[in-house]
PDB file of N, CA and C in Angstrom:
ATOM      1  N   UNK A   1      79.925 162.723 136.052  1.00  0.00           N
ATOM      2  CA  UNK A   1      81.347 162.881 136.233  1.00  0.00           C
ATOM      3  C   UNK A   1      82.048 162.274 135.029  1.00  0.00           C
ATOM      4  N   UNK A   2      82.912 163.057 134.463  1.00  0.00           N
ATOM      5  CA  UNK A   2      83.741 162.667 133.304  1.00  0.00           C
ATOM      6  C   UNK A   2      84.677 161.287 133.923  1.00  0.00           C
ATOM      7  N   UNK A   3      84.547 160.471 133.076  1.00  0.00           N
ATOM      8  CA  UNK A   3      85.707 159.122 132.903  1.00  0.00           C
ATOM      9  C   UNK A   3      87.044 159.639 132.629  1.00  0.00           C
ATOM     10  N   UNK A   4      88.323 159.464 133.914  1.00  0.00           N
ATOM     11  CA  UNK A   4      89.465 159.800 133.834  1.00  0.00           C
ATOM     12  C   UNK A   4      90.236 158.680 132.353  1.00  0.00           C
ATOM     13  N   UNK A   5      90.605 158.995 131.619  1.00  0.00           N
ATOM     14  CA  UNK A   5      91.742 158.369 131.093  1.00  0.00           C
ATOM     15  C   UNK A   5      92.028 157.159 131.402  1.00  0.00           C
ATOM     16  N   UNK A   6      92.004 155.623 130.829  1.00  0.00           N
ATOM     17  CA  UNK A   6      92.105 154.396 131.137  1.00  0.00           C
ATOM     18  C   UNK A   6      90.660 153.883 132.019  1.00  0.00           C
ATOM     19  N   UNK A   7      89.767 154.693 132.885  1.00  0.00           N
ATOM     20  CA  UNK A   7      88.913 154.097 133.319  1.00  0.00           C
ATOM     21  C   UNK A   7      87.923 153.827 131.965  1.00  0.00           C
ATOM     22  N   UNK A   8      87.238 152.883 132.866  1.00  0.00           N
ATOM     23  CA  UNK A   8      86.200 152.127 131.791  1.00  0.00           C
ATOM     24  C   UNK A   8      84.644 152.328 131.895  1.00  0.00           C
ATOM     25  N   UNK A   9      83.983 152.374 131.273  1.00  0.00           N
ATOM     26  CA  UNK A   9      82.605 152.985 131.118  1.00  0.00           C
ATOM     27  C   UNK A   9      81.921 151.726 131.663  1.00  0.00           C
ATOM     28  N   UNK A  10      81.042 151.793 132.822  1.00  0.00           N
ATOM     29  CA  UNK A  10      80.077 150.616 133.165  1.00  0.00           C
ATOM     30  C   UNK A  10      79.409 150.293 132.094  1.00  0.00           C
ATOM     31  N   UNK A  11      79.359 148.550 132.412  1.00  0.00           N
ATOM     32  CA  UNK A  11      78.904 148.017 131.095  1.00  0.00           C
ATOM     33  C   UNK A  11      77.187 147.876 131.568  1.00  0.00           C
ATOM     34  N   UNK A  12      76.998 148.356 130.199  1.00  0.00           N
ATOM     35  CA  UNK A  12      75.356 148.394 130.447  1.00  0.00           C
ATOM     36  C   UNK A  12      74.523 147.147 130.092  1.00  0.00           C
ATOM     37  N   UNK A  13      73.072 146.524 130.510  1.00  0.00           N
ATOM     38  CA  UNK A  13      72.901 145.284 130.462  1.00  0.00           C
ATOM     39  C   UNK A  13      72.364 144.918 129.058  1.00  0.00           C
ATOM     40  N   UNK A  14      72.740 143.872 128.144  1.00  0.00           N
ATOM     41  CA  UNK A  14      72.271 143.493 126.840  1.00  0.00           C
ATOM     42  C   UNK A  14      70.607 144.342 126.888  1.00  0.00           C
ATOM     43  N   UNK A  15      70.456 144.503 125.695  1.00  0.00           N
ATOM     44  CA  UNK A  15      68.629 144.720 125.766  1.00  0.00           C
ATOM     45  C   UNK A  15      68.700 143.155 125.397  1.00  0.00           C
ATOM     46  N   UNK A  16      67.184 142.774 125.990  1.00  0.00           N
ATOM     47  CA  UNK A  16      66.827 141.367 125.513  1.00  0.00           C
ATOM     48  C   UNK A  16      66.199 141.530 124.510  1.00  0.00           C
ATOM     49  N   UNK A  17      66.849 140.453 123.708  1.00  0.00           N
ATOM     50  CA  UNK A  17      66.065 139.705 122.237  1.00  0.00           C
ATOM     51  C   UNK A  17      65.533 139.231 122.658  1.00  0.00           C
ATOM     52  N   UNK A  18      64.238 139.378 121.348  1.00  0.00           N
ATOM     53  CA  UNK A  18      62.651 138.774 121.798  1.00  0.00           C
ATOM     54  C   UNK A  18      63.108 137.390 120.399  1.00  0.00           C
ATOM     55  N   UNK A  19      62.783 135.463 121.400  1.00  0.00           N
ATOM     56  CA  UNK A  19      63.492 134.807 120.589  1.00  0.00           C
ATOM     57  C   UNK A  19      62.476 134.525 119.364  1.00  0.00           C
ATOM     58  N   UNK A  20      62.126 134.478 118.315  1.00  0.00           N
ATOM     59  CA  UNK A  20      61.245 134.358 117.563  1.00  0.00           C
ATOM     60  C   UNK A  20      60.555 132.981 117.439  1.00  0.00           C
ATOM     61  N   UNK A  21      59.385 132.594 118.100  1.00  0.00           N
ATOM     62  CA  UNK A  21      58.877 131.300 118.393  1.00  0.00           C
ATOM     63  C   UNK A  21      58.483 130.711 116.953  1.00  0.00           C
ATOM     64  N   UNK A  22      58.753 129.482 117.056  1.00  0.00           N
ATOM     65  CA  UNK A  22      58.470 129.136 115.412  1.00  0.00           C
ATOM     66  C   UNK A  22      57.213 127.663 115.377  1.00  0.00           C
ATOM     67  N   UNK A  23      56.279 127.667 114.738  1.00  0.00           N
ATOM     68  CA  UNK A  23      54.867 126.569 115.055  1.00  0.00           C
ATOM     69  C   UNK A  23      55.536 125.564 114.734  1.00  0.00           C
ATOM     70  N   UNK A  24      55.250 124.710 115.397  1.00  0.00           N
ATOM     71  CA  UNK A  24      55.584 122.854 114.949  1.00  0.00           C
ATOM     72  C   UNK A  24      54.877 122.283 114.347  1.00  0.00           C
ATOM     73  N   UNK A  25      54.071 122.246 113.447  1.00  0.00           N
ATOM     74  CA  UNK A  25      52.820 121.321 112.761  1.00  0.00           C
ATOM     75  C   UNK A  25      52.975 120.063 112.765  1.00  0.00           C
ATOM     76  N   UNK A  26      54.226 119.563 112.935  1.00  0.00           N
ATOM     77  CA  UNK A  26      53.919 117.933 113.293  1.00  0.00           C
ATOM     78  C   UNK A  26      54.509 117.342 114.652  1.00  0.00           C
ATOM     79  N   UNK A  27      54.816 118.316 115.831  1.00  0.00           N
ATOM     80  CA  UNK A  27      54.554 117.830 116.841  1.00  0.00           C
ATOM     81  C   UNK A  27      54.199 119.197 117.898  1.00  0.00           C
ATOM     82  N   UNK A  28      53.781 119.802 117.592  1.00  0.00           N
ATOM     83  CA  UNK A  28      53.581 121.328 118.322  1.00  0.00           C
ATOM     84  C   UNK A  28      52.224 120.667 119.036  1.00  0.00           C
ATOM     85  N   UNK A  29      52.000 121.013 120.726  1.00  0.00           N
ATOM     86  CA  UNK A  29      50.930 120.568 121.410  1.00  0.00           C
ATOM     87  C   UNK A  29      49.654 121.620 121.409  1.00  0.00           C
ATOM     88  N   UNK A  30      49.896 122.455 119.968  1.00  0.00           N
ATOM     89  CA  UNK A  30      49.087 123.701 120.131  1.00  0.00           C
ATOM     90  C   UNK A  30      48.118 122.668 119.115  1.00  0.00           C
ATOM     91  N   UNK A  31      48.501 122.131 118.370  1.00  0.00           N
ATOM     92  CA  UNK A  31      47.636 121.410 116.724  1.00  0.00           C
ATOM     93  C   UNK A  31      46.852 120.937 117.115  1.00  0.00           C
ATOM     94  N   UNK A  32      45.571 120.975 117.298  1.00  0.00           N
ATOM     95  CA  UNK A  32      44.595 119.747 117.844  1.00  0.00           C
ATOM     96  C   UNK A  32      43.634 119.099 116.746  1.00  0.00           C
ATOM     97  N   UNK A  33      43.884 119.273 115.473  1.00  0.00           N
ATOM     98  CA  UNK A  33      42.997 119.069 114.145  1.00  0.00           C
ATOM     99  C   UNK A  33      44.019 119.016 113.022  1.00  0.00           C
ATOM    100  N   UNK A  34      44.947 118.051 113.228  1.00  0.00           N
ATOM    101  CA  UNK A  34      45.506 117.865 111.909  1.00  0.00           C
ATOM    102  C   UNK A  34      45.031 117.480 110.297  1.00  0.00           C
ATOM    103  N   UNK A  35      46.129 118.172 109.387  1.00  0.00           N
ATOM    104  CA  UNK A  35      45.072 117.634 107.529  1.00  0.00           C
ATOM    105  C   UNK A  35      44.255 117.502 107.755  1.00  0.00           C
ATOM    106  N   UNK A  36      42.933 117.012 106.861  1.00  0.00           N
ATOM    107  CA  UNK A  36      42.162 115.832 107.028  1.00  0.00           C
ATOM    108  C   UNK A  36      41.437 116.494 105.682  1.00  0.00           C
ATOM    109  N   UNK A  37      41.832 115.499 104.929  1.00  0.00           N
ATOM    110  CA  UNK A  37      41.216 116.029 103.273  1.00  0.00           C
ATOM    111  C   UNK A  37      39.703 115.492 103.797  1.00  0.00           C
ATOM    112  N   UNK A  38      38.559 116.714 102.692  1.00  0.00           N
ATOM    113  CA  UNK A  38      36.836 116.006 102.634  1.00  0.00           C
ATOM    114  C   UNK A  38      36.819 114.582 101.798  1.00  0.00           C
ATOM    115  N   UNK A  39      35.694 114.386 102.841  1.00  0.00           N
ATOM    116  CA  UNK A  39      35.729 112.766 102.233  1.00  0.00           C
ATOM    117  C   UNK A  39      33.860 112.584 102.265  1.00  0.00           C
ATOM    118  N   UNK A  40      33.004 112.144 101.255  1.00  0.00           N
ATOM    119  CA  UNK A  40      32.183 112.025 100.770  1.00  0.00           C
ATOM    120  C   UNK A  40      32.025 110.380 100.952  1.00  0.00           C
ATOM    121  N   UNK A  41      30.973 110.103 100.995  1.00  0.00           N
ATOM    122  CA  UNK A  41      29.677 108.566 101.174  1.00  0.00           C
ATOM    123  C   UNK A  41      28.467 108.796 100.039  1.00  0.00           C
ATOM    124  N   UNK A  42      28.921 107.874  99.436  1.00  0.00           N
ATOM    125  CA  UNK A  42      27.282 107.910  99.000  1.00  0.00           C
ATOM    126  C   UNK A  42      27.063 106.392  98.041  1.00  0.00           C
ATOM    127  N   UNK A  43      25.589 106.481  97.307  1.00  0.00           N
ATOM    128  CA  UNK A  43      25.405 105.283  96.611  1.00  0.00           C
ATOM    129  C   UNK A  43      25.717 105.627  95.384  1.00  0.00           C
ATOM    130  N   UNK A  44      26.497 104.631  94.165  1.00  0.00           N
ATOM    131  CA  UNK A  44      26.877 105.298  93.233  1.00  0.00           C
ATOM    132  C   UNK A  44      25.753 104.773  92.154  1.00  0.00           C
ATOM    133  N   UNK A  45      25.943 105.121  90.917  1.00  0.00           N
ATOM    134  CA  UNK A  45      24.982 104.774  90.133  1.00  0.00           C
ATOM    135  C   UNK A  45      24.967 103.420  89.536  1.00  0.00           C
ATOM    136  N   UNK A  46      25.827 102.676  90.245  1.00  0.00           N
ATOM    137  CA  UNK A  46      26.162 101.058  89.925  1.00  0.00           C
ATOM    138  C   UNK A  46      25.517 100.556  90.937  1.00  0.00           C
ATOM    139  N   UNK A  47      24.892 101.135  92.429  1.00  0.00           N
ATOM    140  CA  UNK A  47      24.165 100.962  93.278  1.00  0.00           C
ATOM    141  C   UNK A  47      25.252 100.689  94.495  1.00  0.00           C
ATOM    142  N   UNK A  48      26.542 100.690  94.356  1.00  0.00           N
ATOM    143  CA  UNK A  48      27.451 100.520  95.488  1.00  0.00           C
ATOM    144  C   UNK A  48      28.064 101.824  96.367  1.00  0.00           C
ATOM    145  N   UNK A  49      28.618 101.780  97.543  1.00  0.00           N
ATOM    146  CA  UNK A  49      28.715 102.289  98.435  1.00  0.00           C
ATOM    147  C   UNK A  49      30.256 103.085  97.938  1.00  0.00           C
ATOM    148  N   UNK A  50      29.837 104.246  97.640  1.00  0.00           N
ATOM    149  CA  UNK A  50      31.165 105.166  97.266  1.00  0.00           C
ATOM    150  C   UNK A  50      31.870 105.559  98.480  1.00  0.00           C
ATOM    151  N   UNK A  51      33.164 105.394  98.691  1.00  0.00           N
ATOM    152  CA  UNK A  51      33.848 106.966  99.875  1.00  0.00           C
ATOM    153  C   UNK A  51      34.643 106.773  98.782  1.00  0.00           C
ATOM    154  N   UNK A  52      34.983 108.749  98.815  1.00  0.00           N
ATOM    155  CA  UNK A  52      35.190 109.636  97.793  1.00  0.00           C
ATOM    156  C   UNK A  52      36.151 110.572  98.864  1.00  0.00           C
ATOM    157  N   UNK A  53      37.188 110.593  98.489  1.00  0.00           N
ATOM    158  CA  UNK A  53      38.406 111.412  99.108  1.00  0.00           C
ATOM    159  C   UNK A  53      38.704 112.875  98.167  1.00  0.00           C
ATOM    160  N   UNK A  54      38.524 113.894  98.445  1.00  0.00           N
ATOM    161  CA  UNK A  54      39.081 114.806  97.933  1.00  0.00           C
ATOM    162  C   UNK A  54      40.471 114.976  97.482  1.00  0.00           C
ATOM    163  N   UNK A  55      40.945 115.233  96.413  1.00  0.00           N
ATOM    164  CA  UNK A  55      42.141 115.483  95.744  1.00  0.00           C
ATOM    165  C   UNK A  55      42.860 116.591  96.646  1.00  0.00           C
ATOM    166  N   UNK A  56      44.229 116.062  96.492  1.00  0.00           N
ATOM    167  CA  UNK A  56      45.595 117.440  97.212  1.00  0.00           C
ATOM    168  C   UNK A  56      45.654 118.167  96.611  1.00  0.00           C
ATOM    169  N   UNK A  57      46.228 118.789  96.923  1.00  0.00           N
ATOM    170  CA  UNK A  57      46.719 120.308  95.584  1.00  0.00           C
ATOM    171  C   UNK A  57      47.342 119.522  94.437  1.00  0.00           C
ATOM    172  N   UNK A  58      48.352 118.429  94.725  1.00  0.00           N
ATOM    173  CA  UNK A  58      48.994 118.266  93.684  1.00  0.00           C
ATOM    174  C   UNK A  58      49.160 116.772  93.268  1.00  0.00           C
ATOM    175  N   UNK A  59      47.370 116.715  93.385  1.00  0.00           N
ATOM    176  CA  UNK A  59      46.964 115.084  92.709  1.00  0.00           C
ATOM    177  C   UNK A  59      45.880 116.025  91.329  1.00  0.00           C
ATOM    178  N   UNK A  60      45.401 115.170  90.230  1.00  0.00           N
ATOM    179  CA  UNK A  60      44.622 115.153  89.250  1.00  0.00           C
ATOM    180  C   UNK A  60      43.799 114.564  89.384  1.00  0.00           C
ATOM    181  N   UNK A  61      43.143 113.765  90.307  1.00  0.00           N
ATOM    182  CA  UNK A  61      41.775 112.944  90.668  1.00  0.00           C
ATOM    183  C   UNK A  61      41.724 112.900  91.934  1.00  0.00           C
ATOM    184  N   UNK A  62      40.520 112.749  92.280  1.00  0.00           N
ATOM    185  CA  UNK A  62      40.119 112.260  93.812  1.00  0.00           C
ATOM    186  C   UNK A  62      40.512 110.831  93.852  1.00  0.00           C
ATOM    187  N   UNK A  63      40.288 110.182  95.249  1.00  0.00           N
ATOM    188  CA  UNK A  63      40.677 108.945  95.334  1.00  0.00           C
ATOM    189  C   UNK A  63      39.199 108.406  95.310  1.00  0.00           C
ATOM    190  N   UNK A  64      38.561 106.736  95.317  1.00  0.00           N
ATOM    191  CA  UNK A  64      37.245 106.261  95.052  1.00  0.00           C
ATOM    192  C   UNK A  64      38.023 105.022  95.644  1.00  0.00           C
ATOM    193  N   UNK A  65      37.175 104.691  96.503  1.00  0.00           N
ATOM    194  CA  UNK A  65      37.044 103.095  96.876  1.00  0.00           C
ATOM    195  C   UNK A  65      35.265 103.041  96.980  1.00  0.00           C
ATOM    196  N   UNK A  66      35.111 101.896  96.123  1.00  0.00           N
ATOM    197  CA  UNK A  66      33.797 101.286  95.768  1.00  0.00           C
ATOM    198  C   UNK A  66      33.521 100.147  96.605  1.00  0.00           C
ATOM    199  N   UNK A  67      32.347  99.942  97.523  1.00  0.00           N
ATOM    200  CA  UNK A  67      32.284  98.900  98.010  1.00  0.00           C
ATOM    201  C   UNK A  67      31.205  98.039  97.018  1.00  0.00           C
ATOM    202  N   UNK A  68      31.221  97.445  96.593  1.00  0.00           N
ATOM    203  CA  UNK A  68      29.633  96.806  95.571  1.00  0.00           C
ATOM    204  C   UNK A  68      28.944  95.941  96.581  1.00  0.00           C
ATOM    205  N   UNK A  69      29.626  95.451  97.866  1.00  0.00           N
ATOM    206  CA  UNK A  69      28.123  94.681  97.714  1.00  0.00           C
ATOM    207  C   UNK A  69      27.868  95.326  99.826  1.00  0.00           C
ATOM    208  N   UNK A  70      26.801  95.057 100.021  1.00  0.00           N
ATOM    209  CA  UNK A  70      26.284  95.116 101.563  1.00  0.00           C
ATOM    210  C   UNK A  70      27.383  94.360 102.217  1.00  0.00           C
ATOM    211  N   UNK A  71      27.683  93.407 101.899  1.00  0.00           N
ATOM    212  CA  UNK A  71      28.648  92.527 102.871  1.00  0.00           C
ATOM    213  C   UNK A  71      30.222  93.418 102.856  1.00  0.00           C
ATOM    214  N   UNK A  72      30.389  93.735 102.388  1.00  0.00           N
ATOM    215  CA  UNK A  72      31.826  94.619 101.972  1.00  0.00           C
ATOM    216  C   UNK A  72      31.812  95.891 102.848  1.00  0.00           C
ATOM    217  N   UNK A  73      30.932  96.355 102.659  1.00  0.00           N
ATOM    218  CA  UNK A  73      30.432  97.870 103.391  1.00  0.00           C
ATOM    219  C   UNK A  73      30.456  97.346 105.374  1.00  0.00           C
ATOM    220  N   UNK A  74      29.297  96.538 105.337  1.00  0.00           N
ATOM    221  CA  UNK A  74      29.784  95.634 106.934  1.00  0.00           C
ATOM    222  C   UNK A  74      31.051  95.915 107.030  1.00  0.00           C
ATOM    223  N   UNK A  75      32.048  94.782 106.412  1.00  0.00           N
ATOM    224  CA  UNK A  75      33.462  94.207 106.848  1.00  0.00           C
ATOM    225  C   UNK A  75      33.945  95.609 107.056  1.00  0.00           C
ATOM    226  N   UNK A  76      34.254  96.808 106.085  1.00  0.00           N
ATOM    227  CA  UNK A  76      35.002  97.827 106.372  1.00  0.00           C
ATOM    228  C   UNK A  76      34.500  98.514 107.379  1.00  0.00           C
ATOM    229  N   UNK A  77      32.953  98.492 107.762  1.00  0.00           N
ATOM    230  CA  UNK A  77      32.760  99.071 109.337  1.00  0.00           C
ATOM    231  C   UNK A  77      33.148  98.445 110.619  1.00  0.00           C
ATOM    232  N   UNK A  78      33.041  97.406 110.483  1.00  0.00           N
ATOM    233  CA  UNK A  78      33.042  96.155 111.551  1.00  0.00           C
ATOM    234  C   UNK A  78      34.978  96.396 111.754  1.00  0.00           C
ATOM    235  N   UNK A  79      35.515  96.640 111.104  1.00  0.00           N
ATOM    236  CA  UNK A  79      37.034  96.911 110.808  1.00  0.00           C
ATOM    237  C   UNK A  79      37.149  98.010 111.679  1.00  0.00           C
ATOM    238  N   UNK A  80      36.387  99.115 110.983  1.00  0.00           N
ATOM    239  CA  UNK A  80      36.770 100.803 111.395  1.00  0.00           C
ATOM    240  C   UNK A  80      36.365 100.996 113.135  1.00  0.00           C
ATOM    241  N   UNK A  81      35.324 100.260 113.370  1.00  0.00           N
ATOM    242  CA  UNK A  81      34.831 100.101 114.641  1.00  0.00           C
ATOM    243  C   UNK A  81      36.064  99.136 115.775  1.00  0.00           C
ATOM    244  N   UNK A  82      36.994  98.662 115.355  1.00  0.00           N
ATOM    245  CA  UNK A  82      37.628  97.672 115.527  1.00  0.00           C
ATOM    246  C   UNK A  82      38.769  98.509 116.185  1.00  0.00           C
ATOM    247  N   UNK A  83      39.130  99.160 115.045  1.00  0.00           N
ATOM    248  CA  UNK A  83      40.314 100.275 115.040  1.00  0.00           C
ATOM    249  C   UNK A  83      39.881 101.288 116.089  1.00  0.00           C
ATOM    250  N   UNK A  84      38.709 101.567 116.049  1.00  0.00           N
ATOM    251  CA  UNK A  84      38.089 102.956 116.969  1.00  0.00           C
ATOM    252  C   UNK A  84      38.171 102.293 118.470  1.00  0.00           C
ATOM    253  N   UNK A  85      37.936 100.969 118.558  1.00  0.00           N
ATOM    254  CA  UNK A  85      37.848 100.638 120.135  1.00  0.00           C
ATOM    255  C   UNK A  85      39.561 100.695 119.897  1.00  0.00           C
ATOM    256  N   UNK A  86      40.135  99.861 119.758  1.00  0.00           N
ATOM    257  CA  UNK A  86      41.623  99.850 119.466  1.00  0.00           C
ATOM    258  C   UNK A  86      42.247 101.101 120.037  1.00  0.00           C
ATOM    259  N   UNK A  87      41.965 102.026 119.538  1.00  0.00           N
ATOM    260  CA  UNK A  87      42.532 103.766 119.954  1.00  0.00           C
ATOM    261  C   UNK A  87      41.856 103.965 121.221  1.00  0.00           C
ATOM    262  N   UNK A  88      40.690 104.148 121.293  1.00  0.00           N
ATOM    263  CA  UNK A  88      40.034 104.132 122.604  1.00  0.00           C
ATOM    264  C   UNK A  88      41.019 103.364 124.092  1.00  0.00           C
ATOM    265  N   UNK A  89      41.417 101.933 123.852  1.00  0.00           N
ATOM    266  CA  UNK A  89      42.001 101.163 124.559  1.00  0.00           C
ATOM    267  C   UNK A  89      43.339 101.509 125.032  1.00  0.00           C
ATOM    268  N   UNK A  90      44.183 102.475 124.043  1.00  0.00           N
ATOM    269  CA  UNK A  90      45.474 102.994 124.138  1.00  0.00           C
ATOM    270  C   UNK A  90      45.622 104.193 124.830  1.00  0.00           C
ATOM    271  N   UNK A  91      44.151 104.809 124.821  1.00  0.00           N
ATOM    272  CA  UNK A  91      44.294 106.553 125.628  1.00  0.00           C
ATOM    273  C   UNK A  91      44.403 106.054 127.129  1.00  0.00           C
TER     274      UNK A  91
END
């Protein structure tokens, strides 16, 4: 049926917008493996205990912490183990 003059055309319903979801990388509950540059162990040719951090895109060297002696290598485990119960204790 034709619309008389002054009547008004039923309003038809919006189409829905689809809202465009956007990732959170630093607090999105989808992330379960954040960064984590390679990191290397070994004995160096001075005979001490290398960890060896892989370089960022926009570093020029890796990072090197040298432990030289057995007692040093302990302390930073005895530490890391420290920290690991530590986190453990907080979940």
């Amino acid at each position: 049926m034709p619309l008389a003059l002054g009547d008004k055309e039923p309003r038809r319903a919006a189409p829905e917008v689809e809202t465009k979801w956007e990732m959170d990388w630093v607090n999105g509950q989808e992330v379960i493996i954040e960064h984590q540059a390679a990191i290397a162990v070994y004995t160096n040719a001075a005979g001490g205990i290398a960890i060896r951090q892989e370089r960022a895109w926009d570093e020029e060297e890796d990072t090197f912490i040298i432990l030289s002696t057995p007692e040093a290598a302990r302390r930073v485990i005895q530490a890391l183990q420290g920290e690991l119960a530590a986190m453990q204790e907080r979940k």
